[in-house]
C-alpha atoms as a PDB file:
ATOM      1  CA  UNK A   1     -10.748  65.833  10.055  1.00  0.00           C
ATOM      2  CA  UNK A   2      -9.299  65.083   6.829  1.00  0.00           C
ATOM      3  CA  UNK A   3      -9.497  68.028   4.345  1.00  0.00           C
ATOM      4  CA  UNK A   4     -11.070  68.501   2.005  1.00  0.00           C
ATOM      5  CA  UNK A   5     -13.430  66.034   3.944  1.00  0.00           C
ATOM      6  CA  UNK A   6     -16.227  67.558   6.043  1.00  0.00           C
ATOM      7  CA  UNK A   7     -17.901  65.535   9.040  1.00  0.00           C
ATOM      8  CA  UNK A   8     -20.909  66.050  10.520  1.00  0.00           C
ATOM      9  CA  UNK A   9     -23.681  64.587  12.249  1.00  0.00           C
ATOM     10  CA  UNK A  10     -27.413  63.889  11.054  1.00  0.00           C
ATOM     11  CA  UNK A  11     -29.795  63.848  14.104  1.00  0.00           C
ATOM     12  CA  UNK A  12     -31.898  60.265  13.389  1.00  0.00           C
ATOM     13  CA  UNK A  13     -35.236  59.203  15.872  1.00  0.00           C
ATOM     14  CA  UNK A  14     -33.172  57.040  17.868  1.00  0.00           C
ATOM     15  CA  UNK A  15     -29.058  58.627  18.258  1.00  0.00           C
ATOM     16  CA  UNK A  16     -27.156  60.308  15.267  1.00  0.00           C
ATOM     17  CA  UNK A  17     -24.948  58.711  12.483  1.00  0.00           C
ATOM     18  CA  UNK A  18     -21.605  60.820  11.640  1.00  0.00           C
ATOM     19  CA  UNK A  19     -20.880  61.072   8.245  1.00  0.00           C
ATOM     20  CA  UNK A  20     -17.657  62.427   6.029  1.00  0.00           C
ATOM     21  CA  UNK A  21     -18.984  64.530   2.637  1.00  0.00           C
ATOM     22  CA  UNK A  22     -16.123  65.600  -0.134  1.00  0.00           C
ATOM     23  CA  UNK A  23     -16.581  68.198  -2.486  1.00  0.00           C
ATOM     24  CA  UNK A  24     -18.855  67.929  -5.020  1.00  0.00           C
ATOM     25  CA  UNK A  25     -16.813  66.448  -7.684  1.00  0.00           C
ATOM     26  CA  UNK A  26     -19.353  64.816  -9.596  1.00  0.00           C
ATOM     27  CA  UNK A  27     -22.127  61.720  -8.927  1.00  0.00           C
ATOM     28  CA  UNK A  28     -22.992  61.008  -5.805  1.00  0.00           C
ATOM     29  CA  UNK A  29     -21.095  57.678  -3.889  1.00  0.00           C
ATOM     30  CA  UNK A  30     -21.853  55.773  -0.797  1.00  0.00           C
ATOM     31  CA  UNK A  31     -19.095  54.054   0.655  1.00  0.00           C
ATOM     32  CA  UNK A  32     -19.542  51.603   3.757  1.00  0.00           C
ATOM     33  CA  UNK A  33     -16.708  50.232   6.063  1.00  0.00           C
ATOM     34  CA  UNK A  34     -17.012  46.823   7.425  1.00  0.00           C
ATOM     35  CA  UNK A  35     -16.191  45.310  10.378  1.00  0.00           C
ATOM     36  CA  UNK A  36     -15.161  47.705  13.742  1.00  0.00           C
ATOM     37  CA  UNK A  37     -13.587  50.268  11.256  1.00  0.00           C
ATOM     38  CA  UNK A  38     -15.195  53.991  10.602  1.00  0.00           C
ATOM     39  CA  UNK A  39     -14.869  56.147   7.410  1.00  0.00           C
ATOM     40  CA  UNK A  40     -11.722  57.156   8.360  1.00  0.00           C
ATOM     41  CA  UNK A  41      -9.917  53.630   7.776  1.00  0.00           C
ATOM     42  CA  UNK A  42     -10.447  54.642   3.811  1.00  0.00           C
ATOM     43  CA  UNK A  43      -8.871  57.669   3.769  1.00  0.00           C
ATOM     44  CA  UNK A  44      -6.476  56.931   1.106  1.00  0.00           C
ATOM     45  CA  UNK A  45      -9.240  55.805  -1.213  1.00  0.00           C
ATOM     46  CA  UNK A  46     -11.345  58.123  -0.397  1.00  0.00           C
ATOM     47  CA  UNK A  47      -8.525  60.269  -1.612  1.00  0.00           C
ATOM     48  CA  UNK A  48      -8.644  59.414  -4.378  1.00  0.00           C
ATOM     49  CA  UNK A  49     -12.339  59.116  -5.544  1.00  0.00           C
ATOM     50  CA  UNK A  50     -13.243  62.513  -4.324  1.00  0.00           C
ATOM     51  CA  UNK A  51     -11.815  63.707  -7.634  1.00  0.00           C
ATOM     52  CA  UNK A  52     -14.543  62.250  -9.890  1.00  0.00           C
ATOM     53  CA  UNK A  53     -17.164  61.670  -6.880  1.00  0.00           C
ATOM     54  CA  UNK A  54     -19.113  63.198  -4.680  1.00  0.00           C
ATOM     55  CA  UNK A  55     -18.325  60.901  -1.892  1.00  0.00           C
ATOM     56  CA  UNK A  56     -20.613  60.606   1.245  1.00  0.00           C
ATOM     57  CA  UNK A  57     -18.641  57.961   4.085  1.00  0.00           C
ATOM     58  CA  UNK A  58     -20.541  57.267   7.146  1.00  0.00           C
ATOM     59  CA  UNK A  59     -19.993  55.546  10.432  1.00  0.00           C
ATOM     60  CA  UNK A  60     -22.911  52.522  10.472  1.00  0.00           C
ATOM     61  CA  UNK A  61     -24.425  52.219  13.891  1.00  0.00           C
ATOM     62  CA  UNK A  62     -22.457  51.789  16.554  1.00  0.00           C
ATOM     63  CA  UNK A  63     -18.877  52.834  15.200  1.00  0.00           C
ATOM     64  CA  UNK A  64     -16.616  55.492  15.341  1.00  0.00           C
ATOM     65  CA  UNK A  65     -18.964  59.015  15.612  1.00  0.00           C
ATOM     66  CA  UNK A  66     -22.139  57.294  15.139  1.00  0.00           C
ATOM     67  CA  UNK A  67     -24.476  56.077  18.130  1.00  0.00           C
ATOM     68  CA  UNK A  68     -24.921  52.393  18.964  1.00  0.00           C
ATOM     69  CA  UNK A  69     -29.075  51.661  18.138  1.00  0.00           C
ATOM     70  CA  UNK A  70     -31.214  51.756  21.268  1.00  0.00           C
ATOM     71  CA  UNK A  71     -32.001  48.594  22.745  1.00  0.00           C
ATOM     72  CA  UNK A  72     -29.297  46.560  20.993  1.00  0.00           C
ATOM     73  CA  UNK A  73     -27.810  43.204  21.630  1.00  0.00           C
ATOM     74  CA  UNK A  74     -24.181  43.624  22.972  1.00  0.00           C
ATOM     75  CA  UNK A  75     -22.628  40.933  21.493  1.00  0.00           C
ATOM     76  CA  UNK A  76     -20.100  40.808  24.183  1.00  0.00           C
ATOM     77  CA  UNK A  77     -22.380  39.766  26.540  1.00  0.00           C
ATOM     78  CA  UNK A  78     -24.482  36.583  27.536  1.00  0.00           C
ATOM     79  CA  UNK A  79     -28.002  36.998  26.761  1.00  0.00           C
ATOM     80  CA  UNK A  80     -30.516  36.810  30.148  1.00  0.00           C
ATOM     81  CA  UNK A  81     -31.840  33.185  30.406  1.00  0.00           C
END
């Protein structure tokens, strides 16, 4: 964990999705990581907006804390003919 960052994880229908909250600094801000990174590749922004934001980072689907969705295509695999 990266203080003053809090993770936890929200229970969805299908798996959970982990999520990093900072202190209620001010407005509400989403902020999504691409590619095969998690929240914590933004640390060092993150850093820094959690002065003047009240920043919410999650891992999408499938990357770092969060659950892969049920049923999905691995992409590392050959589909069945």
């Amino acid at each position: 964990m990266y203080p003053p960052f809090n993770e936890r994880r929200i229970k969805l229908a299908q798996g959970t999705i982990n999520v990093a909250e900072g202190p209620r600094a001010g407005p509400p801000l989403l902020v999504l990581h691409g590619g095969s990174q998690r929240w914590g590749s933004y640390r060092t922004l993150l850093e820094s907006l959690r002065e003047r934001w009240h920043v919410y980072a999650p891992d999408l689907r499938g990357h770092g804390a969060s659950a892969w969705t049920p049923g999905a295509i691995d992409c590392g695999t050959t589909p069945p003919t």
